[in-house]
Protein backbone atom coordinates (compact mmCIF):
# COMPACT_ATOMS: atom_id res chain seq x y z
CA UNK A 1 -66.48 18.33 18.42
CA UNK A 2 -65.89 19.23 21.58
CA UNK A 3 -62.21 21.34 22.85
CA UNK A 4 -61.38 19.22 24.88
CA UNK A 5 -61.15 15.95 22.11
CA UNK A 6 -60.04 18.02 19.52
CA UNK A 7 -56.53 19.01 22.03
CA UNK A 8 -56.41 15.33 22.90
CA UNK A 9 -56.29 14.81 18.94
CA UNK A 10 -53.60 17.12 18.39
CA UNK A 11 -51.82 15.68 21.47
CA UNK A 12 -51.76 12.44 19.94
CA UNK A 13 -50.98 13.10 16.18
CA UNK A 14 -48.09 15.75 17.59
CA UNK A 15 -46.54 13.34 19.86
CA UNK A 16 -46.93 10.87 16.76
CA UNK A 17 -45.12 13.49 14.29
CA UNK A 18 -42.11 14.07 17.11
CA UNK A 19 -41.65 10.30 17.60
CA UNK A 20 -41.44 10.05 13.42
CA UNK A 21 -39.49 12.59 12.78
CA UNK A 22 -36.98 12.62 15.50
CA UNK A 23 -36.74 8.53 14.98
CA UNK A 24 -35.96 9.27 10.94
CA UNK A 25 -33.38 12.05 11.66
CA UNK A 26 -31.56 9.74 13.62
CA UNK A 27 -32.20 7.18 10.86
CA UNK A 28 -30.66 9.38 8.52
CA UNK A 29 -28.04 11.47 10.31
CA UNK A 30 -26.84 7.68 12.66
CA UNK A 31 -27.85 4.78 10.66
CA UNK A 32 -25.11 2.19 12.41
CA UNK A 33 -25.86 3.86 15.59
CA UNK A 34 -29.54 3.69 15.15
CA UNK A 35 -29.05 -0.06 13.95
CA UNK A 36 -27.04 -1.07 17.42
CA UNK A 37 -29.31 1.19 19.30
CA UNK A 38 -32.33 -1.45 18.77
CA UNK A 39 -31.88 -4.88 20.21
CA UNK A 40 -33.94 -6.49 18.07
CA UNK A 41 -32.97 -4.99 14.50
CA UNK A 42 -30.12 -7.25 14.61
CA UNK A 43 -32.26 -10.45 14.12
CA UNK A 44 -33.92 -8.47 10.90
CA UNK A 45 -30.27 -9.12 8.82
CA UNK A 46 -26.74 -7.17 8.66
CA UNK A 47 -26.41 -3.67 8.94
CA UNK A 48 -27.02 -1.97 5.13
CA UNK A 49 -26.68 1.68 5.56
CA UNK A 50 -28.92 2.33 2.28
CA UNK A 51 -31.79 0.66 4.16
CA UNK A 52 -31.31 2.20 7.56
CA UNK A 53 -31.69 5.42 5.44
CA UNK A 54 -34.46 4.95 2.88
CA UNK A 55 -36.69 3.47 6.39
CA UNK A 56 -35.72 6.96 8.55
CA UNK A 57 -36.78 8.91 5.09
CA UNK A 58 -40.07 7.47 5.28
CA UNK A 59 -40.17 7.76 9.15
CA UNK A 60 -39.25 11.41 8.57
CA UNK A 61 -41.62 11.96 5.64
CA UNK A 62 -44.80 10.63 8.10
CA UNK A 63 -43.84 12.49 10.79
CA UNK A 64 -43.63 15.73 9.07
CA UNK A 65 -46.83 15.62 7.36
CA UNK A 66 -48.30 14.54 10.78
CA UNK A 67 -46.66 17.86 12.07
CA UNK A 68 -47.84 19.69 9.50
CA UNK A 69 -51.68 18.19 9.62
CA UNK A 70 -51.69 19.18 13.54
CA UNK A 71 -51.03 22.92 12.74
CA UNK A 72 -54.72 22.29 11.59
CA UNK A 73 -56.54 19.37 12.46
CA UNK A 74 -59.73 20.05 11.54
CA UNK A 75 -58.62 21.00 7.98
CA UNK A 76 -55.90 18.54 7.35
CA UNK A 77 -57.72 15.11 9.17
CA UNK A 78 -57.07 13.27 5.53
CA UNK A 79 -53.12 14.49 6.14
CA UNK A 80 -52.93 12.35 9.02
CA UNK A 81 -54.39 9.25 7.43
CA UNK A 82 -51.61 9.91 5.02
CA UNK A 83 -49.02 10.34 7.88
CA UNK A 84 -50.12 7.26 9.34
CA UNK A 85 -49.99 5.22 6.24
CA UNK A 86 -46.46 3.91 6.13
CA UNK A 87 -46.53 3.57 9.92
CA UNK A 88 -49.70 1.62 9.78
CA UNK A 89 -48.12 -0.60 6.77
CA UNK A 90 -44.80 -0.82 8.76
CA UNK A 91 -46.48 -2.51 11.41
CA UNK A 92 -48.37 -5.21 8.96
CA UNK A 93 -45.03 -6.59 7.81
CA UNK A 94 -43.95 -7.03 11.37
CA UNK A 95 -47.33 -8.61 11.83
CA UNK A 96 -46.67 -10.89 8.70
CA UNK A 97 -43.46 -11.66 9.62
CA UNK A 98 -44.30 -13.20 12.91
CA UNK A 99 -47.33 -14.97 11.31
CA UNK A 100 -45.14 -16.64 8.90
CA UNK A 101 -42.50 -17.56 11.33
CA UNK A 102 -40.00 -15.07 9.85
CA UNK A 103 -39.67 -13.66 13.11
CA UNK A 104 -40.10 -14.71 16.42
CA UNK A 105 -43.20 -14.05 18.82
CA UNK A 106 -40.94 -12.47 21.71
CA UNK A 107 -39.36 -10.16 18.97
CA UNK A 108 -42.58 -9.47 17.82
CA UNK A 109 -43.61 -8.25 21.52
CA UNK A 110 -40.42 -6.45 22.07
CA UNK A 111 -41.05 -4.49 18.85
CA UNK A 112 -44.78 -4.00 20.03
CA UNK A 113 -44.94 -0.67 21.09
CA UNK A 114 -42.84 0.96 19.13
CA UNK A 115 -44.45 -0.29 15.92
CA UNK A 116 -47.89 -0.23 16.96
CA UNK A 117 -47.93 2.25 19.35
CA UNK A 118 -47.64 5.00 16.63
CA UNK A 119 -49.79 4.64 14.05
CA UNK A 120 -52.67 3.39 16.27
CA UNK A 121 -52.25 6.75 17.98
CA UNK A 122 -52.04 8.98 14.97
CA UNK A 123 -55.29 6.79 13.97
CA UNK A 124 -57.17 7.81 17.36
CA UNK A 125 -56.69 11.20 16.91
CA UNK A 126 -57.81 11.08 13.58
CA UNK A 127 -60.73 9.58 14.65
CA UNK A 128 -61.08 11.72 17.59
CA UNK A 129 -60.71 14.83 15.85
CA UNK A 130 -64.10 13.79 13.76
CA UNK A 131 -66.84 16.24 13.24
């Protein structure tokens, strides 16, 4: 593996594990804030503090094992499919939903790359950080 793809690796997975963990503190520390913050949250169902919570742990939990996986990339590549899991399932349900009709297709755009976004860039620099 070359230098240069393995820093573009860690560049993505870190950026990845700051996004997750800063976006689950603020989850956990501002869940009504967080919730009014996000236009399109409001069309998921009232505010429910428990919820707001349990999503920023699991938005905190990915992003510190992504941190934690990029002190060591070459070691720790299976840590960041593990980081990337819940992200990567996250963004399957919002897939579903729109699918289904459960949410709309402008939502569903709006949401784009802020669901996508991160676990298909945790994902590239797993791949990039490949042998």
């Amino acid at each position: 593996m070359t230098d240069g793809r393995f820093r573009l690796a860690q560049l993505l997975v870190g950026i990845v594990a700051i996004f997750a963990i800063g976006f689950g503190a603020y989850m956990l520390a501002q869940p009504l804030l967080w919730y009014r913050a996000l236009p399109t949250v409001v069309f998921t169902g009232p505010f429910n503090q428990h919820f707001v919570r349990d999503i920023g742990a699991a938005y905190l939990a990915c992003g510190l094992l992504l941190g934690w996986a990029v002190l060591d990339l070459r070691v720790r590549r299976l840590a960041v499919l593990a980081g990337a899991l819940w992200l990567s399932l996250h963004a399957l349900v919002h897939l579903y939903e729109v699918i289904t009709g459960i949410c709309g297709v402008a939502i569903f755009w709006r949401d784009f790359p802020g669901v996508f976004g991160p676990p298909a860039l945790a994902l590239l620099g797993w791949w990039l950080a490949r042998r």
